[in-house]
C-alpha atoms as a PDB file:
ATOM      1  CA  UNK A   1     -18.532 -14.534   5.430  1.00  0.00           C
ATOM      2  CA  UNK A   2     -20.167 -12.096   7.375  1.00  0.00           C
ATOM      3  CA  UNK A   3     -19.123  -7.794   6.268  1.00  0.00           C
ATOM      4  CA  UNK A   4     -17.801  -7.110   9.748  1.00  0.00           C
ATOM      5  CA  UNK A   5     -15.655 -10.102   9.414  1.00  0.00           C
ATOM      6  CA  UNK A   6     -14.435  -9.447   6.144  1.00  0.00           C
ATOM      7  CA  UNK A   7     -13.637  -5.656   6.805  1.00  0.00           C
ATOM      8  CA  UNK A   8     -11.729  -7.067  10.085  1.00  0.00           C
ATOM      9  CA  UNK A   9      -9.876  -8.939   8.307  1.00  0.00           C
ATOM     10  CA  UNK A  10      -9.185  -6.830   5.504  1.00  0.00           C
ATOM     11  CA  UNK A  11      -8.105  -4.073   8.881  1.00  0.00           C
ATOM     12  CA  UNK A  12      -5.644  -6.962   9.962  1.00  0.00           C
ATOM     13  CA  UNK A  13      -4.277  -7.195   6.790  1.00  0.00           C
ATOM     14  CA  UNK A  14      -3.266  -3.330   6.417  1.00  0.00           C
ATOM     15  CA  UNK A  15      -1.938  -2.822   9.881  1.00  0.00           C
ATOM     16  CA  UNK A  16       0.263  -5.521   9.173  1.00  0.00           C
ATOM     17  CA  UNK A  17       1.322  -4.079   5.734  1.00  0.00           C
ATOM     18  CA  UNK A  18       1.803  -0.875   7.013  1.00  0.00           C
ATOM     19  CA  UNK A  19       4.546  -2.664  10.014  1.00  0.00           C
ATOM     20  CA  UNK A  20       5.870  -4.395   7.130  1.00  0.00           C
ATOM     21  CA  UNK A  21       6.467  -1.321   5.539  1.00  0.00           C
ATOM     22  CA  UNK A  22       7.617   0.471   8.177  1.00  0.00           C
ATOM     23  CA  UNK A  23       9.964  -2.038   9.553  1.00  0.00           C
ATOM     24  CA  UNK A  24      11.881  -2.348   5.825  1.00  0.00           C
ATOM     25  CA  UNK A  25      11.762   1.882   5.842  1.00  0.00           C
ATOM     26  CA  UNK A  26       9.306   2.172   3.340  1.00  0.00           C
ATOM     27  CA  UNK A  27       8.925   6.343   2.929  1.00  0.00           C
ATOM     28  CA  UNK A  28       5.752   8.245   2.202  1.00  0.00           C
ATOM     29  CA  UNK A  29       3.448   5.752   2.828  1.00  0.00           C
ATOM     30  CA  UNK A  30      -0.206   6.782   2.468  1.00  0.00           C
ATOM     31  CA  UNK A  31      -3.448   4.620   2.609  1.00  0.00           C
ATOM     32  CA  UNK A  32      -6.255   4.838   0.685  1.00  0.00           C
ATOM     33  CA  UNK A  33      -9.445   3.013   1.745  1.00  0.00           C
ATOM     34  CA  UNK A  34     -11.357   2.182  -1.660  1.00  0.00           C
ATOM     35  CA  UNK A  35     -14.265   0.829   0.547  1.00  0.00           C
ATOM     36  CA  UNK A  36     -17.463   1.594  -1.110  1.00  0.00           C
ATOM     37  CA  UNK A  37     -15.537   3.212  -4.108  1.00  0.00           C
ATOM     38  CA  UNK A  38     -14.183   0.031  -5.811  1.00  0.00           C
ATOM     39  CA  UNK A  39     -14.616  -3.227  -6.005  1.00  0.00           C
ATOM     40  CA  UNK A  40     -11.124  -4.370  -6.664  1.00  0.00           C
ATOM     41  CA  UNK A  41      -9.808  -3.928  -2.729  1.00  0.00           C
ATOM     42  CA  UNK A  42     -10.752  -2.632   0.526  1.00  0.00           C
ATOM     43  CA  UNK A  43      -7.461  -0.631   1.033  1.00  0.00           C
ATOM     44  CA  UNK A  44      -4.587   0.679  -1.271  1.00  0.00           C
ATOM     45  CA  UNK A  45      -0.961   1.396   0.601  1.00  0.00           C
ATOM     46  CA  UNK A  46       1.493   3.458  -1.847  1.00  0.00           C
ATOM     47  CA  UNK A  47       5.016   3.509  -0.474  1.00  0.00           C
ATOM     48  CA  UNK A  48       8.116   4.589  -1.898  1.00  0.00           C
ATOM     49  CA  UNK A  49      11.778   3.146  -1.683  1.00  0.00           C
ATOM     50  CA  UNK A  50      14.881   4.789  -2.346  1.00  0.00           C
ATOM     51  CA  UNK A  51      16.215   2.884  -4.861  1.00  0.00           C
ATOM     52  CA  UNK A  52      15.475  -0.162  -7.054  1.00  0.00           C
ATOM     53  CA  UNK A  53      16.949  -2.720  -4.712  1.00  0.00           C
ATOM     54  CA  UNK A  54      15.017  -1.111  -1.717  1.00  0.00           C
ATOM     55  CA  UNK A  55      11.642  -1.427  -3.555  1.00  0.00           C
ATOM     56  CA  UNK A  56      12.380  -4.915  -4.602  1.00  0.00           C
ATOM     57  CA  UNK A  57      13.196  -5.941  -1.251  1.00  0.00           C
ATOM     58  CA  UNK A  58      10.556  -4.042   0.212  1.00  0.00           C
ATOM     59  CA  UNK A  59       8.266  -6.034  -1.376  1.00  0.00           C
ATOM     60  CA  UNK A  60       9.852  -9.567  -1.261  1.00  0.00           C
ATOM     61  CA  UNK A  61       9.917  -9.574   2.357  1.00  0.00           C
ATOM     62  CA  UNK A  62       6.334  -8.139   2.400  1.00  0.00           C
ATOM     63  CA  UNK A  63       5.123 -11.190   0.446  1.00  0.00           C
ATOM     64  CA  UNK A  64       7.252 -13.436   2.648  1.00  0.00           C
ATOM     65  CA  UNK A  65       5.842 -12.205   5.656  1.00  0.00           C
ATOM     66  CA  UNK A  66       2.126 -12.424   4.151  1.00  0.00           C
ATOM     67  CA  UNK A  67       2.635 -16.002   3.728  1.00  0.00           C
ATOM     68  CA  UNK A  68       4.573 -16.901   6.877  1.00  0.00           C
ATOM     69  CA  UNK A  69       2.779 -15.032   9.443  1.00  0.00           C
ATOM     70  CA  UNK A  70      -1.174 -14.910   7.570  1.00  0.00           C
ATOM     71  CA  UNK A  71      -0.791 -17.710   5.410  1.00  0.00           C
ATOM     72  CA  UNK A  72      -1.729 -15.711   2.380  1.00  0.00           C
ATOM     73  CA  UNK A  73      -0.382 -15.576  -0.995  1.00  0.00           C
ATOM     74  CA  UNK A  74      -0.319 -12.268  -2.666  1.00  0.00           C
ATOM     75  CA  UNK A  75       0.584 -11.934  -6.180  1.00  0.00           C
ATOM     76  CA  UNK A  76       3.583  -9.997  -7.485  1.00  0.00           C
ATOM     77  CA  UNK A  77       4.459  -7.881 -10.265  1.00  0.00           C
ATOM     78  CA  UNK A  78       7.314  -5.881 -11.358  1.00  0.00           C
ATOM     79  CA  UNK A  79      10.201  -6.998  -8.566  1.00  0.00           C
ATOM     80  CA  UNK A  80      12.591  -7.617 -11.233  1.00  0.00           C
ATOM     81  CA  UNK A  81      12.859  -3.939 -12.199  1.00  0.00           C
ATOM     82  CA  UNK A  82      12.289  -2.967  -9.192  1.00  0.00           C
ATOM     83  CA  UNK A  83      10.580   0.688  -9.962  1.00  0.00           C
ATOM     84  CA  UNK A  84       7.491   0.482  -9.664  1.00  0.00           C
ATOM     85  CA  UNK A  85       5.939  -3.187  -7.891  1.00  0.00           C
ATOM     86  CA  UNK A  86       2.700  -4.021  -7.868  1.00  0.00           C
ATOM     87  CA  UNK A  87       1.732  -6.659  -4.355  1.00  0.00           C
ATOM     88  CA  UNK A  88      -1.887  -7.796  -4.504  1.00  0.00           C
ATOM     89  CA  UNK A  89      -3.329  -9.322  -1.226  1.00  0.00           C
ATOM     90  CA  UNK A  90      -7.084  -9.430  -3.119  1.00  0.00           C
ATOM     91  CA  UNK A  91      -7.880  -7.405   0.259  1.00  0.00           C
ATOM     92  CA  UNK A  92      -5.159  -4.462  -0.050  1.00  0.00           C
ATOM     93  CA  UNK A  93      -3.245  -3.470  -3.426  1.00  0.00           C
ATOM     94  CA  UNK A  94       0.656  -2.484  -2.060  1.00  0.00           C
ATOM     95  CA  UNK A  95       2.282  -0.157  -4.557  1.00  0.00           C
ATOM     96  CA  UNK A  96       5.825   0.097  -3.892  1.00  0.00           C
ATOM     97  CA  UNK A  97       7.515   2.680  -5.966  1.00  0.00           C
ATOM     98  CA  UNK A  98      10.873   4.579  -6.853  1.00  0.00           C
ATOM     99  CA  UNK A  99      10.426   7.936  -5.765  1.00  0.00           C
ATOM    100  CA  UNK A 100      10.489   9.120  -9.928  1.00  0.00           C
ATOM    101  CA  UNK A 101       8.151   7.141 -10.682  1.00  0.00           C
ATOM    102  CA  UNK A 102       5.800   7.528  -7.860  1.00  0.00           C
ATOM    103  CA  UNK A 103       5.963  11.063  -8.578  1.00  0.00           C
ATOM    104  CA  UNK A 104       5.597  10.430 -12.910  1.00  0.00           C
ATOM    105  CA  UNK A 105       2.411   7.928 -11.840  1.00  0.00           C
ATOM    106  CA  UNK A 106       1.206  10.275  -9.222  1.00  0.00           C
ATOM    107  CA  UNK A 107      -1.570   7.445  -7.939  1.00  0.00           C
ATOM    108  CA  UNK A 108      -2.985   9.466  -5.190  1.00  0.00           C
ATOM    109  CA  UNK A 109      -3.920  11.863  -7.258  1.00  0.00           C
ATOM    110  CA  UNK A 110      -6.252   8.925 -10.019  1.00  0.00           C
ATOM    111  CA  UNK A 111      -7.452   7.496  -6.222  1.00  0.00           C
ATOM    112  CA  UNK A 112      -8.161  10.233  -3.354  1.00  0.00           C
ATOM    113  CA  UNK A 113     -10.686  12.670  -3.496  1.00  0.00           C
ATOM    114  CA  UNK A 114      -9.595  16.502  -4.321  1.00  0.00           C
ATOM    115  CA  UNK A 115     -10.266  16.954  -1.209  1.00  0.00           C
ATOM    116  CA  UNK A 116      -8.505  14.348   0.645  1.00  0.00           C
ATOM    117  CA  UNK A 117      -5.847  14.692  -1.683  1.00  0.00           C
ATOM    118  CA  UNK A 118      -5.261  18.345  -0.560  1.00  0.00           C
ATOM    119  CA  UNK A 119      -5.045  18.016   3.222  1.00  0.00           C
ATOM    120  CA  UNK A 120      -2.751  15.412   2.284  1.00  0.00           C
ATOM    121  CA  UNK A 121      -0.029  17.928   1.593  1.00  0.00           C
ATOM    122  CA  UNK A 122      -1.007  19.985   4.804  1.00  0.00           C
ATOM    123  CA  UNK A 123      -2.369  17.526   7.404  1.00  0.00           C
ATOM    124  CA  UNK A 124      -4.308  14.605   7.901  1.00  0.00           C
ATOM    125  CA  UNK A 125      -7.350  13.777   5.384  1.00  0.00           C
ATOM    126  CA  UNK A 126     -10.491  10.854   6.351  1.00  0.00           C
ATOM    127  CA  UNK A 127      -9.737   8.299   3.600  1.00  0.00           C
ATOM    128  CA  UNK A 128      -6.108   9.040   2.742  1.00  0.00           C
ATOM    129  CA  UNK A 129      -3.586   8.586   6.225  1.00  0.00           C
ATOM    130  CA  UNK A 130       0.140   9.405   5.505  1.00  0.00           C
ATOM    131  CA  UNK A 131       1.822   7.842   8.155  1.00  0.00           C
ATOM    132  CA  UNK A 132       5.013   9.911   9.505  1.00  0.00           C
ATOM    133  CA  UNK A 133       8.267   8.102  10.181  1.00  0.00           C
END
């Protein structure tokens, strides 16, 4: 498959995350795009949920809605506890988190650049896009 294709796709994918997200009130969500610095994903979504039910369902319908309206399968890990789950599309990584833990884990901190990560707290950075409710 052709690059432009496959970052198209991969595009597709996380805008229609990020609804999913945003339609089940997913807060703080921020995208990373790993593009050129991993090899893992294209795109990494953190989002937090209020509370443990909220991030398990969060990601449930997420997955449902992967497979009913893409077709894809993503793998799941960590809905049973529901603090921290792990959604892997092979395209995007979805980490949905308790706001605790986010903040124990503190992912965009091991993933964005210094200085990405610093306009993050004061406005918009290039690889790292909080989207506002």
């Amino acid at each position: 498959m052709p690059a432009a294709t496959t970052a198209e796709s991969s595009d597709q994918l996380l805008a229609r995350i990020l609804a999913s997200l945003d339609d089940d009130k997913a807060e703080d969500i921020v995208t990373i795009d790993l593009r050129g610095r991993s090899a893992m994903a294209d795109h990494m979504v953190i989002a937090s949920g209020r509370s443990s039910r909220q991030v398990a369902s969060i990601a449930q319908k997420l997955v449902d809605r992967l497979k009913t309206e893409c077709g894809r399968s993503a793998r799941i890990e960590g809905k049973d506890t529901g603090d921290w789950v792990l959604i892997d599309t092979d395209d995007v990584i979805v980490h949905v988190f308790r706001p605790e833990v986010r903040e124990f884990y503190q992912l965009e901190k091991m993933w964005m650049p210094a200085d990405a990560l610093a306009t993050l707290r004061g406005g918009a950075a290039p690889d790292a896009q909080p989207l506002t409710q």
